[in-house]
Protein backbone atom coordinates (compact mmCIF):
# COMPACT_ATOMS: atom_id res chain seq x y z
CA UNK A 1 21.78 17.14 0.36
CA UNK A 2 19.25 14.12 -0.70
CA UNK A 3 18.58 14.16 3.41
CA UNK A 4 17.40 17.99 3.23
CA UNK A 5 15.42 17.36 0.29
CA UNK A 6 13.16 14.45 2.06
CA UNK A 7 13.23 16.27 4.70
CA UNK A 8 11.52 19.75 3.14
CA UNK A 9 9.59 17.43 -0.09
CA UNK A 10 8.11 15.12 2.36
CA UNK A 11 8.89 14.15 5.92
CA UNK A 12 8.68 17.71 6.92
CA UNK A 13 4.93 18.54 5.42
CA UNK A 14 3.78 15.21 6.88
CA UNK A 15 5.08 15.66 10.21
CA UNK A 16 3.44 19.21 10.41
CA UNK A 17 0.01 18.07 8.87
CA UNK A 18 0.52 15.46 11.79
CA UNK A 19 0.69 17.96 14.35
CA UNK A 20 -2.15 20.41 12.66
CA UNK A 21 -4.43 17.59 13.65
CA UNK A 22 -3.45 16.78 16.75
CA UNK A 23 -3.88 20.15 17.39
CA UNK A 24 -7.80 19.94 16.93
CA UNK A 25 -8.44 16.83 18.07
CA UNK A 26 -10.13 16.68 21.02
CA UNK A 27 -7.69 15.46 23.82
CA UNK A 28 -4.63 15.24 21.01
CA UNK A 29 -5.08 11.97 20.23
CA UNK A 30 -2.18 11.08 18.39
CA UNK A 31 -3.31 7.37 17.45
CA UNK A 32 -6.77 9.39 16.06
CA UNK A 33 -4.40 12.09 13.82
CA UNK A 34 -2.21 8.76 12.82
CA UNK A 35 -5.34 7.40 11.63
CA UNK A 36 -6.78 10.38 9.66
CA UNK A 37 -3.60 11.46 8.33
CA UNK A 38 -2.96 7.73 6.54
CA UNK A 39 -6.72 8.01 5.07
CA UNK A 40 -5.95 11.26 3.73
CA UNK A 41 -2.71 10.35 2.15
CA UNK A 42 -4.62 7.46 0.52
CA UNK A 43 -7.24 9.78 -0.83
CA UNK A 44 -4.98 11.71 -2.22
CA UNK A 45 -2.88 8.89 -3.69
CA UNK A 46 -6.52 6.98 -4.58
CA UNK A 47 -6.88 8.14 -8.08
CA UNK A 48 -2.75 6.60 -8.91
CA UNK A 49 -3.35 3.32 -6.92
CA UNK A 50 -6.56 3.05 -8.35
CA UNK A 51 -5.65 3.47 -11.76
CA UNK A 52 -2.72 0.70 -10.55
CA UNK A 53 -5.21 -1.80 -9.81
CA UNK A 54 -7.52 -1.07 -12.68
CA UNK A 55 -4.71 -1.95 -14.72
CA UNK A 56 -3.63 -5.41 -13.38
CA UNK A 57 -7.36 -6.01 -13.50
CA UNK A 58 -6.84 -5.29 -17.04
CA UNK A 59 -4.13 -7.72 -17.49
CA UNK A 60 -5.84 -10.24 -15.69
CA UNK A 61 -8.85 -10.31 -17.95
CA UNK A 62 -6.71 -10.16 -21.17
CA UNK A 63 -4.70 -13.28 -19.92
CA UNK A 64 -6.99 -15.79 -22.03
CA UNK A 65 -6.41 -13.93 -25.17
CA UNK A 66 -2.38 -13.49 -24.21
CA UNK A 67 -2.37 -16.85 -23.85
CA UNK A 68 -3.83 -17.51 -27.23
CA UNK A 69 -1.61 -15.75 -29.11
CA UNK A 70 1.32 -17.75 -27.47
CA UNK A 71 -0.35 -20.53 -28.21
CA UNK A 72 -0.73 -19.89 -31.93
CA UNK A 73 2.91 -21.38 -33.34
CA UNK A 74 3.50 -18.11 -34.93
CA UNK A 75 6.96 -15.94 -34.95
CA UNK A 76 8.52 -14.03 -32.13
CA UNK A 77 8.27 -11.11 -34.03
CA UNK A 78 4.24 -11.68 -35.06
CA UNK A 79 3.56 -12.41 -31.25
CA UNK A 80 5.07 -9.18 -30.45
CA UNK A 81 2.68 -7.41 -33.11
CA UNK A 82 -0.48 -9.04 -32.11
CA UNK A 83 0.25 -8.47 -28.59
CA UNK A 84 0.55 -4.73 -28.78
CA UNK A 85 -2.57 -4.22 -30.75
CA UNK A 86 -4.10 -6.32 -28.48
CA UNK A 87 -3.06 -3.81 -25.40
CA UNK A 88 -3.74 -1.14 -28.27
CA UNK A 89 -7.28 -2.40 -28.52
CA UNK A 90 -8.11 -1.88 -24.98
CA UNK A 91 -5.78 0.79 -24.23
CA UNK A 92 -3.66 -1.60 -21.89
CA UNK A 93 -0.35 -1.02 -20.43
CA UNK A 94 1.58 -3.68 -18.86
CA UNK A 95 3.82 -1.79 -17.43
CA UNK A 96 1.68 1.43 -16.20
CA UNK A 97 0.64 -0.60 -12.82
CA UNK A 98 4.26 -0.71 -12.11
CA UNK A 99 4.75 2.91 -12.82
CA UNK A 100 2.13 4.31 -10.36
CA UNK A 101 3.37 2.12 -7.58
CA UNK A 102 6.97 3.45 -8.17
CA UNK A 103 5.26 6.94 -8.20
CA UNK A 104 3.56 6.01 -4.65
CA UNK A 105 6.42 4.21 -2.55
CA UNK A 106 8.14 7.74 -1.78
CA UNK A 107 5.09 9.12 -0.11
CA UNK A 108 3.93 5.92 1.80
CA UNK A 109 7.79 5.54 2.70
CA UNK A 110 7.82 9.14 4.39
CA UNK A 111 4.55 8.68 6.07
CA UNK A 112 5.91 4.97 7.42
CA UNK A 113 9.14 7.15 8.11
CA UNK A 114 7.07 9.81 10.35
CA UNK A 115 5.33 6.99 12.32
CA UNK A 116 8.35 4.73 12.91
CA UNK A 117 10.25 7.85 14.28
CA UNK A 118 9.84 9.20 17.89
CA UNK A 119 7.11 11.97 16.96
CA UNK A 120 8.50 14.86 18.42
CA UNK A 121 6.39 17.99 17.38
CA UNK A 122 9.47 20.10 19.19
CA UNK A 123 12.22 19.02 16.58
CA UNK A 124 12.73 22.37 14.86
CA UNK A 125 10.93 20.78 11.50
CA UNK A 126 7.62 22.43 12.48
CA UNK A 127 6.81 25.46 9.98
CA UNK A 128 7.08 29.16 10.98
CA UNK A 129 3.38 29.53 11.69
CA UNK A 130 2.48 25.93 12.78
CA UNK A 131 2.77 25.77 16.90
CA UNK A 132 3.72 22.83 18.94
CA UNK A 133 0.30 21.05 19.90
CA UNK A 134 -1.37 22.49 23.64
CA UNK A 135 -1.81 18.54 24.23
CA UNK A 136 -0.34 15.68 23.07
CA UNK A 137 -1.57 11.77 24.17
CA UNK A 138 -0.35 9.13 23.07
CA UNK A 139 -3.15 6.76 24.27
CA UNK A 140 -5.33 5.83 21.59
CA UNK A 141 -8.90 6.07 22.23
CA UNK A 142 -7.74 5.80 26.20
CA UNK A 143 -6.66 2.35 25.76
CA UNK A 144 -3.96 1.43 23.86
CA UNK A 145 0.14 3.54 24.24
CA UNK A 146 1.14 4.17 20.38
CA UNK A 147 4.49 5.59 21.64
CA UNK A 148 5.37 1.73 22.50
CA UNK A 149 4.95 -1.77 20.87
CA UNK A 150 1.66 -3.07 21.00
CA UNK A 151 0.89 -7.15 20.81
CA UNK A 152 -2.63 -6.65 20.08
CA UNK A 153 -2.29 -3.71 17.29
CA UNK A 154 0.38 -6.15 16.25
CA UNK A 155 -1.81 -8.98 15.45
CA UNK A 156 -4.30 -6.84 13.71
CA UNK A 157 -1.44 -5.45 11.70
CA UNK A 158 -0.71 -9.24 10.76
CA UNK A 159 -4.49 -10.04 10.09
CA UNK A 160 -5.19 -6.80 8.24
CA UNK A 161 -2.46 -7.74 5.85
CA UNK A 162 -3.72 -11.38 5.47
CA UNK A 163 -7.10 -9.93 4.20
CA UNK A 164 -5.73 -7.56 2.18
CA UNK A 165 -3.94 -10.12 0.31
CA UNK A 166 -6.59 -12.26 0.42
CA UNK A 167 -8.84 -9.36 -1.84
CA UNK A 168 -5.99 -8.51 -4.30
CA UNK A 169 -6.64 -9.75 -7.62
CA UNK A 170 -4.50 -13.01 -8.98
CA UNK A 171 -1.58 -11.38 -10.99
CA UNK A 172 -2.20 -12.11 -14.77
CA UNK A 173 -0.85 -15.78 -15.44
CA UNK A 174 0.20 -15.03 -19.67
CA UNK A 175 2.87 -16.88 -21.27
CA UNK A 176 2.86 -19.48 -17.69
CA UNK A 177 2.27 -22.85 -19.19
CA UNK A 178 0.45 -24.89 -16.12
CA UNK A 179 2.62 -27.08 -14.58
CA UNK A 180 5.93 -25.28 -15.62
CA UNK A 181 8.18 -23.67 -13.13
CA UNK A 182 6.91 -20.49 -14.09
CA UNK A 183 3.06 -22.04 -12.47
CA UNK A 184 4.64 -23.46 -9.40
CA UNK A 185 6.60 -19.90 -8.62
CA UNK A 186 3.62 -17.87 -9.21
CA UNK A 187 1.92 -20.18 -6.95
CA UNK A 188 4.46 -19.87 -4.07
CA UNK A 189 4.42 -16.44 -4.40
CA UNK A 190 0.55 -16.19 -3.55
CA UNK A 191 0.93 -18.06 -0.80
CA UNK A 192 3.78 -16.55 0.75
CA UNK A 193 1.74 -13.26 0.22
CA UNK A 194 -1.27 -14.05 2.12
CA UNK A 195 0.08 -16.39 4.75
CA UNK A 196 4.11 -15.96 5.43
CA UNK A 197 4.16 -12.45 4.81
CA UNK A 198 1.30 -11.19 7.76
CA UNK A 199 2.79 -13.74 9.90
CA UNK A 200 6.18 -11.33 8.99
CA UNK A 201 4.74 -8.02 9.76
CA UNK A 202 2.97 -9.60 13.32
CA UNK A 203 6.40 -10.34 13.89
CA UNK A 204 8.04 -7.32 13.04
CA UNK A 205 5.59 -5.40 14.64
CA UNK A 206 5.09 -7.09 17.83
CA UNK A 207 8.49 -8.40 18.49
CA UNK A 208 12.21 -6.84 18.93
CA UNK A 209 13.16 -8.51 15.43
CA UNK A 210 16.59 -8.14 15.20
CA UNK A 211 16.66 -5.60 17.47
CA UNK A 212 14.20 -3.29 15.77
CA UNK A 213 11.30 -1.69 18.06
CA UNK A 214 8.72 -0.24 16.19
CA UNK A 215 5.84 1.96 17.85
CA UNK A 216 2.26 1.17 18.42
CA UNK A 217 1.90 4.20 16.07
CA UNK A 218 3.39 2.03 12.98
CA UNK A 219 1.19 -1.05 13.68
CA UNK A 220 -1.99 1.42 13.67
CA UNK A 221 -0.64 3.34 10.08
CA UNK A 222 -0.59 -0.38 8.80
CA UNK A 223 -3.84 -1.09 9.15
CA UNK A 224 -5.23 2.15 8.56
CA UNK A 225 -3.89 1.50 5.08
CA UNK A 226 -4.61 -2.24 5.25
CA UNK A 227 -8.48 -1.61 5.49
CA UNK A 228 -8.22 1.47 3.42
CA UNK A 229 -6.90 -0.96 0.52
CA UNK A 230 -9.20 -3.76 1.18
CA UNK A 231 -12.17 -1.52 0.69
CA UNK A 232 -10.37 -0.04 -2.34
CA UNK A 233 -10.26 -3.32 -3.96
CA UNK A 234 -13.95 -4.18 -2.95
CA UNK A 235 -14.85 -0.96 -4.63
CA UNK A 236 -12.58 -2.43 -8.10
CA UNK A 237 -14.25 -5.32 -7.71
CA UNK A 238 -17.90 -4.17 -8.56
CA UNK A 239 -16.65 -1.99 -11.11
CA UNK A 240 -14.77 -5.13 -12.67
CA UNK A 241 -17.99 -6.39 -14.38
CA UNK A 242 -18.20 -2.73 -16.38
CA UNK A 243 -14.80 -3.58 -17.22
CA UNK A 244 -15.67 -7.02 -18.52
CA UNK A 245 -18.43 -5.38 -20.94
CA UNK A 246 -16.12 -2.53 -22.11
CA UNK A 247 -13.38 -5.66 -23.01
């Protein structure tokens, strides 16, 4: 039951809108329709991930003034108070970051899901009216086979990720007293993030790690999104200083 209902809600529509742009690409070029197809799901998804990152911009800018009020000796209870009409002040959620990413990680999941899937056009999941594409070639741009692993879309998987870590905004550090445990996990964290974790996906990508063989086709979704994000942030960033006023 849960099965039919990804299938119809979202692996099915993104598999077709994969194979209506194949369809009018010049040549078929699946690794061009993977490409499009990831920058289109972002667009759509842009205005919730950008709200997402808007918000633990927020958080990061009202981390002095968090910090304050922890500082101040007073109750539990008045903490609590002054805290929420802080976030009440400048209509802050903590929590609405983590909301929109929940919202998001079915639809990037199904998309991954299409991609790390054989991408067969002739599995009965195409719609009544949709037709199987005339050609179909899985060599991106000429050069590169997304139907198999790729070492060098692997390593720009791996260095995509690094700089898209590397652009992400510090999470917001109230209530960690420096030096504390709390400091030193935060810290580990951000380092895992933009060093251990692209070394991970190289390897995931461009290796049989345990025994899983991803396509060329998942490496080239990951950076699509990668770069799509990194130029997401960039675009936060310059908006950040209007933020700063409005706070």
């Amino acid at each position: 039951m849960l099965s039919n209902i990804w299938d119809v809600v979202l692996y099915q529509p993104l598999l077709n809108a994969l194979a209506a742009l194949v369809s009018v690409i010049p040549g078929g070029d699946v690794g061009i329709a993977v490409v499009i197809l990831t920058i289109l799901v972002k667009i759509i998804l842009f205005p919730l991930s950008q709200r997402s990152i808007e918000s633990q911009a927020k958080m990061t800018l009202l981390a002095p003034e968090l910090n304050k009020i922890k500082a101040s000796g007073v109750s539990k209870e008045e903490q609590a108070r002054l805290t929420f009409e802080l976030y009440k002040k400048h209509k802050a959620n903590p929590f609405s970051g983590c909301l929109l990413v929940l919202i998001q990680i079915p639809i990037i999941f199904a998309l991954y899901y299409v991609f790390s899937r054989e991408i067969n056009f002739g599995s009965g999941l195409l719609y009544s009216f949709m037709h199987v594409p005339e050609q179909i070639n899985m060599m991106f741009l000429g050069l590169i086979d997304i139907s198999q692993k790729s070492f060098i879309l692997a390593v720009l998987a791996g260095a995509s990720q690094y700089f898209q870590a590397l652009f992400m905004p510090k999470p917001a550090s109230s209530g960690i007293t420096p030096g504390s445990f709390g400091e030193s996990f935060s810290k580990s964290m951000n380092m895992q993030m933009k060093y251990i974790f692209p070394f991970v996906i190289f390897v995931f990508l461009g290796t049989n790690w345990f025994g899983v063989s991803l396509s060329g086709a998942v490496a080239l979704y990951w950076i699509t999104g990668n770069v799509f994000m990194i130029g997401q942030q960039i675009y936060v960033d310059k908006k950040r200083e209007d933020l700063v006023i409005k706070l």
